[in-house]
C-alpha atoms as a PDB file:
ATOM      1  CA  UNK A   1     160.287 134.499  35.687  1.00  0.00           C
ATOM      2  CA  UNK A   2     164.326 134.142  35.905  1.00  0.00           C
ATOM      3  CA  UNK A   3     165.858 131.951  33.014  1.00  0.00           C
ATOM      4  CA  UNK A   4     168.637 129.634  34.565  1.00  0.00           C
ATOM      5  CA  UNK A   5     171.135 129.041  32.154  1.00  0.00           C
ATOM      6  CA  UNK A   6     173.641 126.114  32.683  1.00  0.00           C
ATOM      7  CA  UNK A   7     177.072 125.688  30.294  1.00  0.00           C
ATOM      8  CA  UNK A   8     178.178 121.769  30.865  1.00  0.00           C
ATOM      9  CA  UNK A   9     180.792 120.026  29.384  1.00  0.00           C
ATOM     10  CA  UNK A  10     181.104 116.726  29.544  1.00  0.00           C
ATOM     11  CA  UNK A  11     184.602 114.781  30.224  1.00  0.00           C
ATOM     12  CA  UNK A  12     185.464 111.352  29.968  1.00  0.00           C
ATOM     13  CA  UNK A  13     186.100 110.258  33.391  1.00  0.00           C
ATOM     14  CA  UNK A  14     188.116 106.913  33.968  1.00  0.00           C
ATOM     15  CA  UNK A  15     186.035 104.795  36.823  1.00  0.00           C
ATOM     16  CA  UNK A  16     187.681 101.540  36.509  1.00  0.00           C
ATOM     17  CA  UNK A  17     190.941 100.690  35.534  1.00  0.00           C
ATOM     18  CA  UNK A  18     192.987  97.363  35.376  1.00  0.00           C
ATOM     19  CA  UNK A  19     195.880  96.237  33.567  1.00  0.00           C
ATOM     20  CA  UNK A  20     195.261  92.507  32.213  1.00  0.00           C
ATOM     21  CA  UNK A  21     198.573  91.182  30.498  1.00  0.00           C
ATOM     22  CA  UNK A  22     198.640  90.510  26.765  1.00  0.00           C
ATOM     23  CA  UNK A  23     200.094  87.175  27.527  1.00  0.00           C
ATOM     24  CA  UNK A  24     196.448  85.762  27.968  1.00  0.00           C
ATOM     25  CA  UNK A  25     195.613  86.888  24.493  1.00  0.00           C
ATOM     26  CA  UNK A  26     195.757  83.320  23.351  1.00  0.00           C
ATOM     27  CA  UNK A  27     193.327  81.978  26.409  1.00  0.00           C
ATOM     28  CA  UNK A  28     190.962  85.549  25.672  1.00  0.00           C
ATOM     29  CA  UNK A  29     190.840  84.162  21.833  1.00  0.00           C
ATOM     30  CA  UNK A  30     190.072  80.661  22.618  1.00  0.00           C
ATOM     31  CA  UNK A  31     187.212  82.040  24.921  1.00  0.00           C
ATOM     32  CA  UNK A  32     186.183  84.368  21.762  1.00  0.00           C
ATOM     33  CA  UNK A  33     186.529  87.169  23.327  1.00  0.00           C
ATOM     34  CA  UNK A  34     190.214  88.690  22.499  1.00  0.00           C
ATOM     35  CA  UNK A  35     188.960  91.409  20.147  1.00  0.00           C
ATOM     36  CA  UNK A  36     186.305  92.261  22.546  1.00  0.00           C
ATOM     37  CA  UNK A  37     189.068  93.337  25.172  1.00  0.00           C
ATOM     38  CA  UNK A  38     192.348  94.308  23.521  1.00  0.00           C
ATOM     39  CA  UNK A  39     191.020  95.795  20.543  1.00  0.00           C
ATOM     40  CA  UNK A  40     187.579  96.871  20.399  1.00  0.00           C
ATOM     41  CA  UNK A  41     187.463  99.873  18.276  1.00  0.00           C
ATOM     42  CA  UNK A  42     188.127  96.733  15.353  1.00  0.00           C
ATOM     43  CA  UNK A  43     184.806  95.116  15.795  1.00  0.00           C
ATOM     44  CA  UNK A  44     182.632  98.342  16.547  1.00  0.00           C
ATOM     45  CA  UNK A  45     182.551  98.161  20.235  1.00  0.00           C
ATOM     46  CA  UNK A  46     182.119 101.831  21.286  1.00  0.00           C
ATOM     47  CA  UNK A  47     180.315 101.505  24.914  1.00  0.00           C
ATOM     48  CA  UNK A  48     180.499  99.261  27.671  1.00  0.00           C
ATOM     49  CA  UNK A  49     176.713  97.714  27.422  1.00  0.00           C
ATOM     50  CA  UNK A  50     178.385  95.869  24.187  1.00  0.00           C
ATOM     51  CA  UNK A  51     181.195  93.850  26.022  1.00  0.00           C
ATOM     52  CA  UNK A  52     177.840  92.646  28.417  1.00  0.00           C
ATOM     53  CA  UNK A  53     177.499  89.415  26.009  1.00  0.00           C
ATOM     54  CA  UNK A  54     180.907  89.024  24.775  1.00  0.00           C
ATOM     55  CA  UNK A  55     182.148  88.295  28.449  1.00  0.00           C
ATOM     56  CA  UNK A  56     179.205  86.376  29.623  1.00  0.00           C
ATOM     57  CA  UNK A  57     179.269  83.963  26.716  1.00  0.00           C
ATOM     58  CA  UNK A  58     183.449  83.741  27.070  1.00  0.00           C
ATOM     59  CA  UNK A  59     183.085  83.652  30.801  1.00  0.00           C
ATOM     60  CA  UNK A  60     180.554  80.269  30.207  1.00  0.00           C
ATOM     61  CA  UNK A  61     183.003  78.815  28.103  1.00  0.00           C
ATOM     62  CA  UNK A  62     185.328  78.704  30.400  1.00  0.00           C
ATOM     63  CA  UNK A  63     183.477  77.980  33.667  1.00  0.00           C
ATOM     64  CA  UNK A  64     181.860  74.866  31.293  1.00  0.00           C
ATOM     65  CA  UNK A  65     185.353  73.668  29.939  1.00  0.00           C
ATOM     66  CA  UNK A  66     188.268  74.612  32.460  1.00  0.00           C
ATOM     67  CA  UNK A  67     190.724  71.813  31.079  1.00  0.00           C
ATOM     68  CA  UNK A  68     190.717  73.325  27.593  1.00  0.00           C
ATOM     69  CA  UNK A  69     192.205  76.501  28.976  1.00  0.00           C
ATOM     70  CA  UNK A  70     194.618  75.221  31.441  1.00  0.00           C
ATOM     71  CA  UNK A  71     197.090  74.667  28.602  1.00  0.00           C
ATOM     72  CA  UNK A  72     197.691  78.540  28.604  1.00  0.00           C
ATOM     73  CA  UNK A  73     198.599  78.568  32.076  1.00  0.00           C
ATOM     74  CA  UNK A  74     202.363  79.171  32.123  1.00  0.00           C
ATOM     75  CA  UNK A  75     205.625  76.688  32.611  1.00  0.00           C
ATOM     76  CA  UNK A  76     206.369  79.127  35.877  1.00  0.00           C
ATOM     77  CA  UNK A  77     203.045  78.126  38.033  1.00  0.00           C
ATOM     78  CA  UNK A  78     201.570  81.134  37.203  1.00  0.00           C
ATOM     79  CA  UNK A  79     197.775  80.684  36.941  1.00  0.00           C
ATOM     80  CA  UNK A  80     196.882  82.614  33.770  1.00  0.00           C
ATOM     81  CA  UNK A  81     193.611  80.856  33.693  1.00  0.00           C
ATOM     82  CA  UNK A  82     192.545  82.003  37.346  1.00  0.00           C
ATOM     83  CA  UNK A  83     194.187  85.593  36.502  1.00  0.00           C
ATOM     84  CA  UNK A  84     191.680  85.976  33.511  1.00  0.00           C
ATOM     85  CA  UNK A  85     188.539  84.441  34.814  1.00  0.00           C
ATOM     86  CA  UNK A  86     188.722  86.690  38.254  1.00  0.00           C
ATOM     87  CA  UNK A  87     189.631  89.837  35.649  1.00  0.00           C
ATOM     88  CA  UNK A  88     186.653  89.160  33.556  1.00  0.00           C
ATOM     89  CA  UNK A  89     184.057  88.453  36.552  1.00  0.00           C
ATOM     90  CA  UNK A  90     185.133  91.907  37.596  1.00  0.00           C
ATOM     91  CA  UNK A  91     184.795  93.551  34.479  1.00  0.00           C
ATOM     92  CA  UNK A  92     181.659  92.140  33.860  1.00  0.00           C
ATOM     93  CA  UNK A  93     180.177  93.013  37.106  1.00  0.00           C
ATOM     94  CA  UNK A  94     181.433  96.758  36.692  1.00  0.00           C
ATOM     95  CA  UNK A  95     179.759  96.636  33.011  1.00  0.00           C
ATOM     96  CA  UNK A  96     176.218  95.516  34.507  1.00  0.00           C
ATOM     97  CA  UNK A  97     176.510  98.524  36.787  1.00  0.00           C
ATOM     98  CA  UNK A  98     177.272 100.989  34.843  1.00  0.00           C
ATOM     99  CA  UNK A  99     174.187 100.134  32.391  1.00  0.00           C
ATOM    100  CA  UNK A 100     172.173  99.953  35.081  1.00  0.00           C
ATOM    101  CA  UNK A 101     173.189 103.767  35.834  1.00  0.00           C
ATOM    102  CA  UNK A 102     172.361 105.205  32.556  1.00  0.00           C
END
């Protein structure tokens, strides 16, 4: 009988990347979830299963209130509140599949 040995090392490999500016920071807080994104290593979030409620529950807030965040959108036209909402979905989405992988 052979023995089959196998030396792995694992490397972190980026599969989704997108740059969300940090002038939403005040519509991500008023949707609770500003730590969650910009700085997670504060509040102990480690993997991506734990940003699965975070984003749902600041993704509801703002699909159930969409005046409250409009006053974030900036003087220029620039619809901050669309630009977050459509980052989020996406992020989400990409979260739900990767858990589903592991």
């Amino acid at each position: 009988m052979s023995l089959d040995v196998y030396l792995v090392e694992m490397q972190e490999v980026d599969i989704f990347n997108q740059n969300i500016t940090h002038n939403l920071n005040d519509m991500a807080q008023e949707a609770g979830i500003y730590y969650e994104l910009w700085r997670p290593e504060e509040i102990g979030i480690m993997f991506a299963k734990d940003l699965i409620e975070p984003l749902e529950k600041g993704l509801a807030l703002m699909e159930s209130d969409p005046e409250r965040f409009k006053k974030f959108n900036a003087k220029n036209g620039w619809a901050y509140t669309r630009i977050l909402y459509r980052g989020l979905k996406i992020i989400l989405k990409l979260v739900k599949i990767i858990r589903k992988q592991r």
